[in-house]
Protein backbone atom coordinates (compact mmCIF):
# COMPACT_ATOMS: atom_id res chain seq x y z
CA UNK A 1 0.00 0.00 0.00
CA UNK A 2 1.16 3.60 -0.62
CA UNK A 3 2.74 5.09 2.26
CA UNK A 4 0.30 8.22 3.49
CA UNK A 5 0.32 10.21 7.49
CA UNK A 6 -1.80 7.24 9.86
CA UNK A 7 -1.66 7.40 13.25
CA UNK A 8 -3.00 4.78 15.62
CA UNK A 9 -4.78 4.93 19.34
CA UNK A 10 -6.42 2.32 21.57
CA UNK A 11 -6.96 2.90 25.36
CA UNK A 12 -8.11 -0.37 26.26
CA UNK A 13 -6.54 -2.52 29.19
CA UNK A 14 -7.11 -6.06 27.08
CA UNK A 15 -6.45 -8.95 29.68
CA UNK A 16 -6.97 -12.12 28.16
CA UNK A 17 -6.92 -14.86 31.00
CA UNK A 18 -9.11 -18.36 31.24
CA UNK A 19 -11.59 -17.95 34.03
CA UNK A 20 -10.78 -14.38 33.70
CA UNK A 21 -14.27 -13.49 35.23
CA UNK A 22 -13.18 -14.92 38.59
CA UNK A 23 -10.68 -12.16 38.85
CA UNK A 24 -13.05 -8.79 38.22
CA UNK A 25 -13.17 -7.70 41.56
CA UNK A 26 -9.38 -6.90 41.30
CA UNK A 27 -9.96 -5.41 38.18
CA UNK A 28 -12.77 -2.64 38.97
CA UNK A 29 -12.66 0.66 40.89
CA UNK A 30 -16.35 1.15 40.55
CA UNK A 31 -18.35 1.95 43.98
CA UNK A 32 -21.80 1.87 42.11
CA UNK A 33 -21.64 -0.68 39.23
CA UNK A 34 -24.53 -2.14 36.65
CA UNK A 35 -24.34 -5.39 35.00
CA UNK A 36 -25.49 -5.24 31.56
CA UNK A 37 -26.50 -8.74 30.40
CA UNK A 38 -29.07 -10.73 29.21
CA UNK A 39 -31.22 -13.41 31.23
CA UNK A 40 -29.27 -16.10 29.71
CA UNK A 41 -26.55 -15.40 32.10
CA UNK A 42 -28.46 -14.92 34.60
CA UNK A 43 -29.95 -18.30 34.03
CA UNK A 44 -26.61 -19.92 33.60
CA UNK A 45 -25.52 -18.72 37.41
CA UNK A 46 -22.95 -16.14 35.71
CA UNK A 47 -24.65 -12.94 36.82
CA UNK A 48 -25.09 -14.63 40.99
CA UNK A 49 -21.46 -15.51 40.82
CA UNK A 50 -20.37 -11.39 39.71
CA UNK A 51 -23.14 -10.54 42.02
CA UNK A 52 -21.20 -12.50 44.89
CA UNK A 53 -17.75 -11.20 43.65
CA UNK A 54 -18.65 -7.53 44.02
CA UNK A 55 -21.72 -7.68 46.64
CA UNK A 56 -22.36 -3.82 47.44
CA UNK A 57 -20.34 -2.98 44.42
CA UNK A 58 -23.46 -3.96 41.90
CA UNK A 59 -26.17 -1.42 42.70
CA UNK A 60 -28.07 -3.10 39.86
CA UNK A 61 -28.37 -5.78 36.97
CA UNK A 62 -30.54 -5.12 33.97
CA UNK A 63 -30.83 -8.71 32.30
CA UNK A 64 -32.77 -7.34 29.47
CA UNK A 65 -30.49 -6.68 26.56
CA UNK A 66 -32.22 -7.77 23.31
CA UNK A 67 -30.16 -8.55 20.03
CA UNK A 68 -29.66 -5.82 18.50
CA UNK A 69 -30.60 -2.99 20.88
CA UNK A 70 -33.61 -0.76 19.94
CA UNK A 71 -33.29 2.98 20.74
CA UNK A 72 -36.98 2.50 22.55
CA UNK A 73 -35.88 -0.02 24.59
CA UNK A 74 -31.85 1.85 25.71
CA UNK A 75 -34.36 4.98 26.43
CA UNK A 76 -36.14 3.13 28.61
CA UNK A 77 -33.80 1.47 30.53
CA UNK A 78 -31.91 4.51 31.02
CA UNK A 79 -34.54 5.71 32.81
CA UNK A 80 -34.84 3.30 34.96
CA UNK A 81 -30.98 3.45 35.97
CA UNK A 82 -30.86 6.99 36.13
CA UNK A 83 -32.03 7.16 39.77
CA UNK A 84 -29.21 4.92 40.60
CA UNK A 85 -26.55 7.30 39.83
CA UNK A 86 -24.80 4.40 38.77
CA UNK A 87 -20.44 5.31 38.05
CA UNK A 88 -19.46 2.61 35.69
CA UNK A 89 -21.39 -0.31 33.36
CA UNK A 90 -20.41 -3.59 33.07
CA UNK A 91 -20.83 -4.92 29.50
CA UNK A 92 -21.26 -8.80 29.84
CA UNK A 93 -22.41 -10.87 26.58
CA UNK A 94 -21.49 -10.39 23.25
CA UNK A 95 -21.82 -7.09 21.25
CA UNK A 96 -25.68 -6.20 22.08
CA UNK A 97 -24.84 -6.25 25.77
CA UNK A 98 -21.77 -3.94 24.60
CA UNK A 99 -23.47 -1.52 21.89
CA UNK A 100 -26.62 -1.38 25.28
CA UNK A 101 -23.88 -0.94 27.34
CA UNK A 102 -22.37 1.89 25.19
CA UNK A 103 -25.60 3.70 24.17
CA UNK A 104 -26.39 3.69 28.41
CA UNK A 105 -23.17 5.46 29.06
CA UNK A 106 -23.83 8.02 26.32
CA UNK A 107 -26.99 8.51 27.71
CA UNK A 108 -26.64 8.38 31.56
CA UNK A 109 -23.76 11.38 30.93
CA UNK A 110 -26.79 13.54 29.85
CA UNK A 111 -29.59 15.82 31.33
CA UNK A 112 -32.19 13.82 32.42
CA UNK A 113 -34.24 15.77 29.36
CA UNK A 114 -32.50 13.74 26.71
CA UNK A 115 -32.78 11.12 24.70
CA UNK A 116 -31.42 8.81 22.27
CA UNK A 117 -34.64 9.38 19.79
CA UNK A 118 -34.43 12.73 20.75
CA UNK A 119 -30.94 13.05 19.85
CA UNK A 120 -30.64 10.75 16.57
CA UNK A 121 -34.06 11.56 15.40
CA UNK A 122 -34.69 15.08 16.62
CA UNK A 123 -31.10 16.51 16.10
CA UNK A 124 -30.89 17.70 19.83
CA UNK A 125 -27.64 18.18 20.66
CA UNK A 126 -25.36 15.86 23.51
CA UNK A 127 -24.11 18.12 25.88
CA UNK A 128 -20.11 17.97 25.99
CA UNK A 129 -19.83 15.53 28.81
CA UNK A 130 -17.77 12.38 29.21
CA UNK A 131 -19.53 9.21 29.20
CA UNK A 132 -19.85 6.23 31.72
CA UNK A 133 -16.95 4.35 31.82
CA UNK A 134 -17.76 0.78 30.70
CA UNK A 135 -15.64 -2.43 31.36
CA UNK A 136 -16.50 -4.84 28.67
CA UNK A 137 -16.35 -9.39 28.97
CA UNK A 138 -17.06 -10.51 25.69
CA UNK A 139 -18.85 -13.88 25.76
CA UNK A 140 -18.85 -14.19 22.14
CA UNK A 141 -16.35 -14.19 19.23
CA UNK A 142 -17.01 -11.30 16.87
CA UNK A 143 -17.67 -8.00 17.21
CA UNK A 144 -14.68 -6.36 18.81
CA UNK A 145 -16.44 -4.27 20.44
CA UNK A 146 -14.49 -4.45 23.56
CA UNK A 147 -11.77 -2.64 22.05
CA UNK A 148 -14.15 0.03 19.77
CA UNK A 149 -15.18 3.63 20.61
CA UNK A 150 -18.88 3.34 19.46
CA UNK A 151 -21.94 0.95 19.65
CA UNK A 152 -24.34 0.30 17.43
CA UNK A 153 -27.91 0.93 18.36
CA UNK A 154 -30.95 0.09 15.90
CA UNK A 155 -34.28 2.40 15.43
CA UNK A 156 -37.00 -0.59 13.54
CA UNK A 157 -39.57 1.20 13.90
CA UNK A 158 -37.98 4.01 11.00
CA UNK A 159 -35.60 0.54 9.78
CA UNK A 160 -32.30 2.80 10.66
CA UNK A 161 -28.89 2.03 12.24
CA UNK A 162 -27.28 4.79 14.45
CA UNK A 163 -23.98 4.93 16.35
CA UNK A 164 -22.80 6.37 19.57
CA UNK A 165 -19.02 7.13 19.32
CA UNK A 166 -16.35 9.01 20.63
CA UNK A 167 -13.08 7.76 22.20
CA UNK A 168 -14.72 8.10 25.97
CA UNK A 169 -16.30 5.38 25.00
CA UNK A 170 -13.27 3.39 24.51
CA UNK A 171 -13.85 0.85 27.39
CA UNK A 172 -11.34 1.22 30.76
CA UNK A 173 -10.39 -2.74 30.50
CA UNK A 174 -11.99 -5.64 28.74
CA UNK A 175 -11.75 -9.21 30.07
CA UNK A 176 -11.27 -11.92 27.43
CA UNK A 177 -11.99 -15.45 29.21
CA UNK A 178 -12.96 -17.59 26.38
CA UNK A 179 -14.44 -20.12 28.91
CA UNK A 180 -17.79 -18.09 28.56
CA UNK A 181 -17.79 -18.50 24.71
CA UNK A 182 -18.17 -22.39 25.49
CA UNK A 183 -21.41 -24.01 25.27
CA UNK A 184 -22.85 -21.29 22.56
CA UNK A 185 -25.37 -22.10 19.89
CA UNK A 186 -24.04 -23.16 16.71
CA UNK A 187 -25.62 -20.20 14.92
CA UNK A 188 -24.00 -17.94 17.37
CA UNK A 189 -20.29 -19.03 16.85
CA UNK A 190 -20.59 -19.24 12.90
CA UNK A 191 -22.11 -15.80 12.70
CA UNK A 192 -19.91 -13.98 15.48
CA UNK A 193 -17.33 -15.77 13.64
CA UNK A 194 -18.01 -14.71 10.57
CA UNK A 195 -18.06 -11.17 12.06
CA UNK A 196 -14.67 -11.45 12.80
CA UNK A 197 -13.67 -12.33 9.51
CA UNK A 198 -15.79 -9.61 7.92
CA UNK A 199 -13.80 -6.88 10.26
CA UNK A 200 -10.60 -7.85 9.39
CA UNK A 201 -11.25 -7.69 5.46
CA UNK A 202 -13.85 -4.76 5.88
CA UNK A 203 -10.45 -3.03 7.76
CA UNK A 204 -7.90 -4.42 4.89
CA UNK A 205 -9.84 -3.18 1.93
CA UNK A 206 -10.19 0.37 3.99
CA UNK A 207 -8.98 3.91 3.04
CA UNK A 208 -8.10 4.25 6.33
CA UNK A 209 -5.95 0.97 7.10
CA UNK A 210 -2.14 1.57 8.00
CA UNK A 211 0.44 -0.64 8.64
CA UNK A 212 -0.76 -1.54 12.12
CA UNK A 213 -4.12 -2.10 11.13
CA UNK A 214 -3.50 -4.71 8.18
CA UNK A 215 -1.15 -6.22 10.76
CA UNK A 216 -3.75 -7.16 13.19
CA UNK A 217 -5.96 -7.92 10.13
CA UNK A 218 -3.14 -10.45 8.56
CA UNK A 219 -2.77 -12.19 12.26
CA UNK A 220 -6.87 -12.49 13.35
CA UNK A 221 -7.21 -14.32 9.54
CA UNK A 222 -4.57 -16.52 10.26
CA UNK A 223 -6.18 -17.42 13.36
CA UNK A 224 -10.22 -17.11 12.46
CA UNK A 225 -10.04 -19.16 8.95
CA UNK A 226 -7.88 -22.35 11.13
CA UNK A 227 -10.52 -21.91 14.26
CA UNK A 228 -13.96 -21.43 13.24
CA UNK A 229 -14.35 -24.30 11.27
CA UNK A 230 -13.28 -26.46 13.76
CA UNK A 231 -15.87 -25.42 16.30
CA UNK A 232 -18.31 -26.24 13.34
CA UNK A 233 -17.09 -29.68 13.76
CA UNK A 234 -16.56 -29.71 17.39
CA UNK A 235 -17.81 -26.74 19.54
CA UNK A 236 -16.63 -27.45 22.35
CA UNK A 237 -12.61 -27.45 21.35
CA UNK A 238 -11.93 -24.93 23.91
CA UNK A 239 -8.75 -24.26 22.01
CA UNK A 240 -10.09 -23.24 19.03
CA UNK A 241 -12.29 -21.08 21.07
CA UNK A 242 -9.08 -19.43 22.69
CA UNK A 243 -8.01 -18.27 18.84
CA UNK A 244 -11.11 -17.10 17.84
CA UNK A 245 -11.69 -14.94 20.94
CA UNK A 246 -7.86 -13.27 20.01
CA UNK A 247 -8.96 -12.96 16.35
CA UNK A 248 -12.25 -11.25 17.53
CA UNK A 249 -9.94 -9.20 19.56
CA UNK A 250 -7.45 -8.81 16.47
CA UNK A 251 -10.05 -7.53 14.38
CA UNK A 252 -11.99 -5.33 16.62
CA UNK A 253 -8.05 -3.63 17.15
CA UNK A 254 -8.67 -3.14 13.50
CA UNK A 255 -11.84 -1.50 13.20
CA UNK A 256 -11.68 0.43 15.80
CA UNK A 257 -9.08 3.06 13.84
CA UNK A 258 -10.64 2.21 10.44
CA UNK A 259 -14.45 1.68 11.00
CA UNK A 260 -15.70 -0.83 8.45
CA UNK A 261 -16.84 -0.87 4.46
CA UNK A 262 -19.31 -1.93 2.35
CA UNK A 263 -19.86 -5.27 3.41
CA UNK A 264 -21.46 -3.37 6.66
CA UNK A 265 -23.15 -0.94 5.34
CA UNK A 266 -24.64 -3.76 2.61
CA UNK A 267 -26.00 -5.55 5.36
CA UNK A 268 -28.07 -2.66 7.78
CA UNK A 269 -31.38 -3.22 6.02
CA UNK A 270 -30.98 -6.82 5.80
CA UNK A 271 -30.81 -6.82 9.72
CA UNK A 272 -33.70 -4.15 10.19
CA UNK A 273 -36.21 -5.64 7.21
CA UNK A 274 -35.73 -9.74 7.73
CA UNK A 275 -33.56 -9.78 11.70
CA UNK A 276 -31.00 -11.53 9.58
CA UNK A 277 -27.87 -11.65 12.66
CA UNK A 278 -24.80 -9.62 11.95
CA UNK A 279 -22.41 -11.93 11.07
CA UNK A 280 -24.45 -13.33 8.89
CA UNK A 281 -25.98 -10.11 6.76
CA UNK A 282 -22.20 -8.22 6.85
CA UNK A 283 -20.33 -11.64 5.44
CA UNK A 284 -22.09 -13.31 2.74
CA UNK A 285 -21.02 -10.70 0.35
CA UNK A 286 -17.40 -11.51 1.50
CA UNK A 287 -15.46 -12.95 -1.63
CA UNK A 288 -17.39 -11.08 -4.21
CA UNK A 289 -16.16 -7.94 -2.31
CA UNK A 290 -12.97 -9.37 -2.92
CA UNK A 291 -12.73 -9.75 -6.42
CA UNK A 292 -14.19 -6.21 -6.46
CA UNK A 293 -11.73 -4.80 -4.34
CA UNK A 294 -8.83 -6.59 -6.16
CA UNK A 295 -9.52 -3.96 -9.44
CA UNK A 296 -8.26 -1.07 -7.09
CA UNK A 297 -5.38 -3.46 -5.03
CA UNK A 298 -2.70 -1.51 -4.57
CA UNK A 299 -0.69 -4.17 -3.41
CA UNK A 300 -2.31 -4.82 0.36
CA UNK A 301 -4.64 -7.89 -0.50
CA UNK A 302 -2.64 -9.70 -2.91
CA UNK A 303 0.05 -9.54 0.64
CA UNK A 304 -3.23 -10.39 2.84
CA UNK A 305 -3.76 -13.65 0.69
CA UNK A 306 -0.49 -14.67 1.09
CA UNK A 307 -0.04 -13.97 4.65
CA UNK A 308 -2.96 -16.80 4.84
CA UNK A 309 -1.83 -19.11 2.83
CA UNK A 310 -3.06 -17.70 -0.83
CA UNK A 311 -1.54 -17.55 -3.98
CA UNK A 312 -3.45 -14.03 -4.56
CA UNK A 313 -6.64 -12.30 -3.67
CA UNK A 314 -8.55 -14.74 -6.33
CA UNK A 315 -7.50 -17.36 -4.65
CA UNK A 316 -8.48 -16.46 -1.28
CA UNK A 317 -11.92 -15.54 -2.73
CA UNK A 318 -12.24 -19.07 -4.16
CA UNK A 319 -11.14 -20.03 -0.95
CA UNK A 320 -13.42 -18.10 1.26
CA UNK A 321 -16.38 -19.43 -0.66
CA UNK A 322 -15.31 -23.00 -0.19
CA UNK A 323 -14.96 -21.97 3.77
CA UNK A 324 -18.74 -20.50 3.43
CA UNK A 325 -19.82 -24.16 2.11
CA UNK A 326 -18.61 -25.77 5.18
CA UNK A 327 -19.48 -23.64 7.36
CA UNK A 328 -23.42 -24.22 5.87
CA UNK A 329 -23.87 -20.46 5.52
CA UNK A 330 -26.09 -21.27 3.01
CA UNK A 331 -28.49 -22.44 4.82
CA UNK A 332 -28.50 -20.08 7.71
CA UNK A 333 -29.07 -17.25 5.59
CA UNK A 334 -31.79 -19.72 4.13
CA UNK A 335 -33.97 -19.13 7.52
CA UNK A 336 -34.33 -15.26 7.32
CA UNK A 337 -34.12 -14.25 3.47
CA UNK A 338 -37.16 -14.64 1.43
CA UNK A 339 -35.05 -14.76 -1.77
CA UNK A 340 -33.34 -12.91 -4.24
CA UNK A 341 -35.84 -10.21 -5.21
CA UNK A 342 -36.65 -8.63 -1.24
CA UNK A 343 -32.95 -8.53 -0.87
CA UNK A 344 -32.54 -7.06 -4.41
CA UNK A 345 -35.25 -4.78 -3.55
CA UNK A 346 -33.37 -2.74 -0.74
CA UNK A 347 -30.12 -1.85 -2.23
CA UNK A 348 -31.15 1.67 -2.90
CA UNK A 349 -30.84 1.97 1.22
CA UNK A 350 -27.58 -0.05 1.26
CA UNK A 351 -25.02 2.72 0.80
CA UNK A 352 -24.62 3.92 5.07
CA UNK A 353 -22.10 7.21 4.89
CA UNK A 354 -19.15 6.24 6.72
CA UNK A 355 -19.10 3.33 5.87
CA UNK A 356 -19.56 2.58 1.90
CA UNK A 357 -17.18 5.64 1.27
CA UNK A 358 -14.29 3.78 3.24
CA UNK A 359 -14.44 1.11 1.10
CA UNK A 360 -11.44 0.77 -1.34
CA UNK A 361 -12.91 0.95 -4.34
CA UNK A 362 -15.71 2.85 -4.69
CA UNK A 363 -19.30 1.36 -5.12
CA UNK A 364 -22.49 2.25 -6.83
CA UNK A 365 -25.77 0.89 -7.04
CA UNK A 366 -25.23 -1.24 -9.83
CA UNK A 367 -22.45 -2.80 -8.40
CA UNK A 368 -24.04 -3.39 -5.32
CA UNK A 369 -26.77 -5.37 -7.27
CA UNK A 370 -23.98 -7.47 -9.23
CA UNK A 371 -22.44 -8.08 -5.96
CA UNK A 372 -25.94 -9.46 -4.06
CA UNK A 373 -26.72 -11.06 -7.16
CA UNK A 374 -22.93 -13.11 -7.12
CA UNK A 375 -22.92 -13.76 -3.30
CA UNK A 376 -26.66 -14.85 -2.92
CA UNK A 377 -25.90 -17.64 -6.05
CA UNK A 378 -22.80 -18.84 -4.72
CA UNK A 379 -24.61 -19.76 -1.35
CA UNK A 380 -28.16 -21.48 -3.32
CA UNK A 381 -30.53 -18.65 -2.66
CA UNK A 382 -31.89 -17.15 -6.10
């Protein structure tokens, strides 16, 4: 790649330590804490066992993060916390707990007057305060957003994404103890995995990628594209779940200087229109972005497929489609897409500012059809 002024920042305190979660308490200076989780953890004893670890320390625990967080529902619970004067939130789940978790400490910095609606919808202004600080324990292996300065909070009623953002939202630490991440669904590890994957190319094929970013790109592929096929074939390899928490980790490093590209903002209204997850809706288009991409290489993928193993960027496409095959993505996408024509149908709202514009090449309509058109055949759906 040409060699152009970068610079690179990440405040994060990353420890990365099997049955990590045993060791918060040493790890938090918060007098008035609140668990942000879903009831799945509480069900599975997690949430009694930080509750025990920090007694007087939690001041509350709101178990009611949905996937993908709707601005109605952060509102609300901000409401609810604001009494509680809470001084820090504890991010535990995968990246809905962390984009609640993000959008609450945005919030809970404000006037009790405001609003996310008000803000994103309305155009009021946030006041110049620092947010919460948030301490983040990813129990999945995707998003990054442990080591990102904005979360990612959906309006379905209007079928819009919005992000909160600014490096005070950086989290203070983030625990990586991939113990949590065994036991998950199978649709949950291929589509947080796939997540992964999709930030590390989304952050290759960037305008904004340096050195250091297509470092940690080149290192989380090497590890994602050896690890997440074996936990389709056995889930519960707990080291293969090790190297696909780092290449989360990796990736999310990545993104969080570079933001992400096409792929991402290709996939919004397939999330919003048919709930299609993530990692699903932001990776399918994957290789075809890849041979797109590879008409304005200037060098950086052709070096990305060989780091992994490729003779060129071709041949990681070819390869990355076999990868999909195994991995059955097929299929998953199978349960939320009606077919070709819906999908076809929304690409007029498929170009998100700040996001299509970082991609390297630059898209257009058209393209984006040829690309849905490619990456929907090559998985069965027509």
């Amino acid at each position: 790649m040409t060699t152009s002024a970068w610079n690179y920042h990440n405040p994060v305190k990353v420890i990365f330590d099997r049955g990590g979660i045993d060791r918060l308490a040493g790890h938090l200076d918060a007098q008035r804490a609140v668990l942000v989780t879903t009831l799945g953890f509480r069900r599975r004893g997690v949430v009694a066992h930080i509750e025990k670890a920090l007694g007087e320390r939690i001041v509350a625990v709101l178990d009611e993060v949905k996937p993908n967080p709707d601005i109605r529902d952060v509102d609300a619970q901000g409401e609810q916390l604001r009494a509680l004067e809470p001084d820090m939130l504890i991010a535990l789940g995968g990246g809905s707990s962390m984009d609640t978790a993000k959008g609450l400490a945005r919030l809970l910095s404000q006037p009790s007057n405001c609003s996310l609606r008000a803000h994103f919808r309305d155009g009021q202004p946030f006041e110049d305060s620092p947010a919460l600080p948030v301490a983040a324990i990813p129990t999945t292996s995707g998003t990054g957003a442990e080591v990102t300065p904005f979360g990612t909070i959906w309006d379905f009623e209007r079928g819009k994404k919005y992000s909160v953002t600014g490096d005070d939202l950086y989290s203070t630490f983030a625990i990586l103890d991939p113990n949590l991440t065994v036991g998950l669904p199978e649709e949950v590890t291929i589509s947080s995995g796939l997540d992964a994957i999709s930030h590390a190319l989304e952050s290759a094929w960037n305008k904004s990628a340096s050195p250091v970013t297509l470092g940690f790109s080149a290192k989380s592929l090497q590890l994602s594209l050896d690890a997440l096929p074996k936990l389709k074939s056995d889930p519960a390899d707990s080291e293969a779940r090790g190297r696909m928490m780092q290449a989360s980790l990796l990736a999310g490093l990545a993104i969080s200087q570079t933001r992400t590209a096409l792929a991402h903002s290709i996939s919004y209204p397939l999330t919003t229109e048919f709930d299609l997850p993530h990692g699903f809706a932001c990776s399918f288009t994957l290789p075809a972005l890849m041979r797109f991409n590879a008409e304005a290489d200037d060098g950086r993928l052709d070096d990305l497929a060989r780091s992994v193993g490729y003779p060129d960027i071709a041949g990681f496409a070819e390869g990355l489609n076999g990868l999909f095959q195994q991995l059955e993505v097929g299929r998953f996408l199978g349960r939320y897409l009606p077919g070709l024509d819906p999908v076809l149908a929304l690409s007029d709202r498929m170009f998100t500012p700040g996001r299509a514009d970082n991609n390297l090449r630059e898209g257009s309509p058209e393209a984006v059809q040829r690309l849905l058109r490619d990456s929907l055949a090559a998985v069965g759906i027509h």
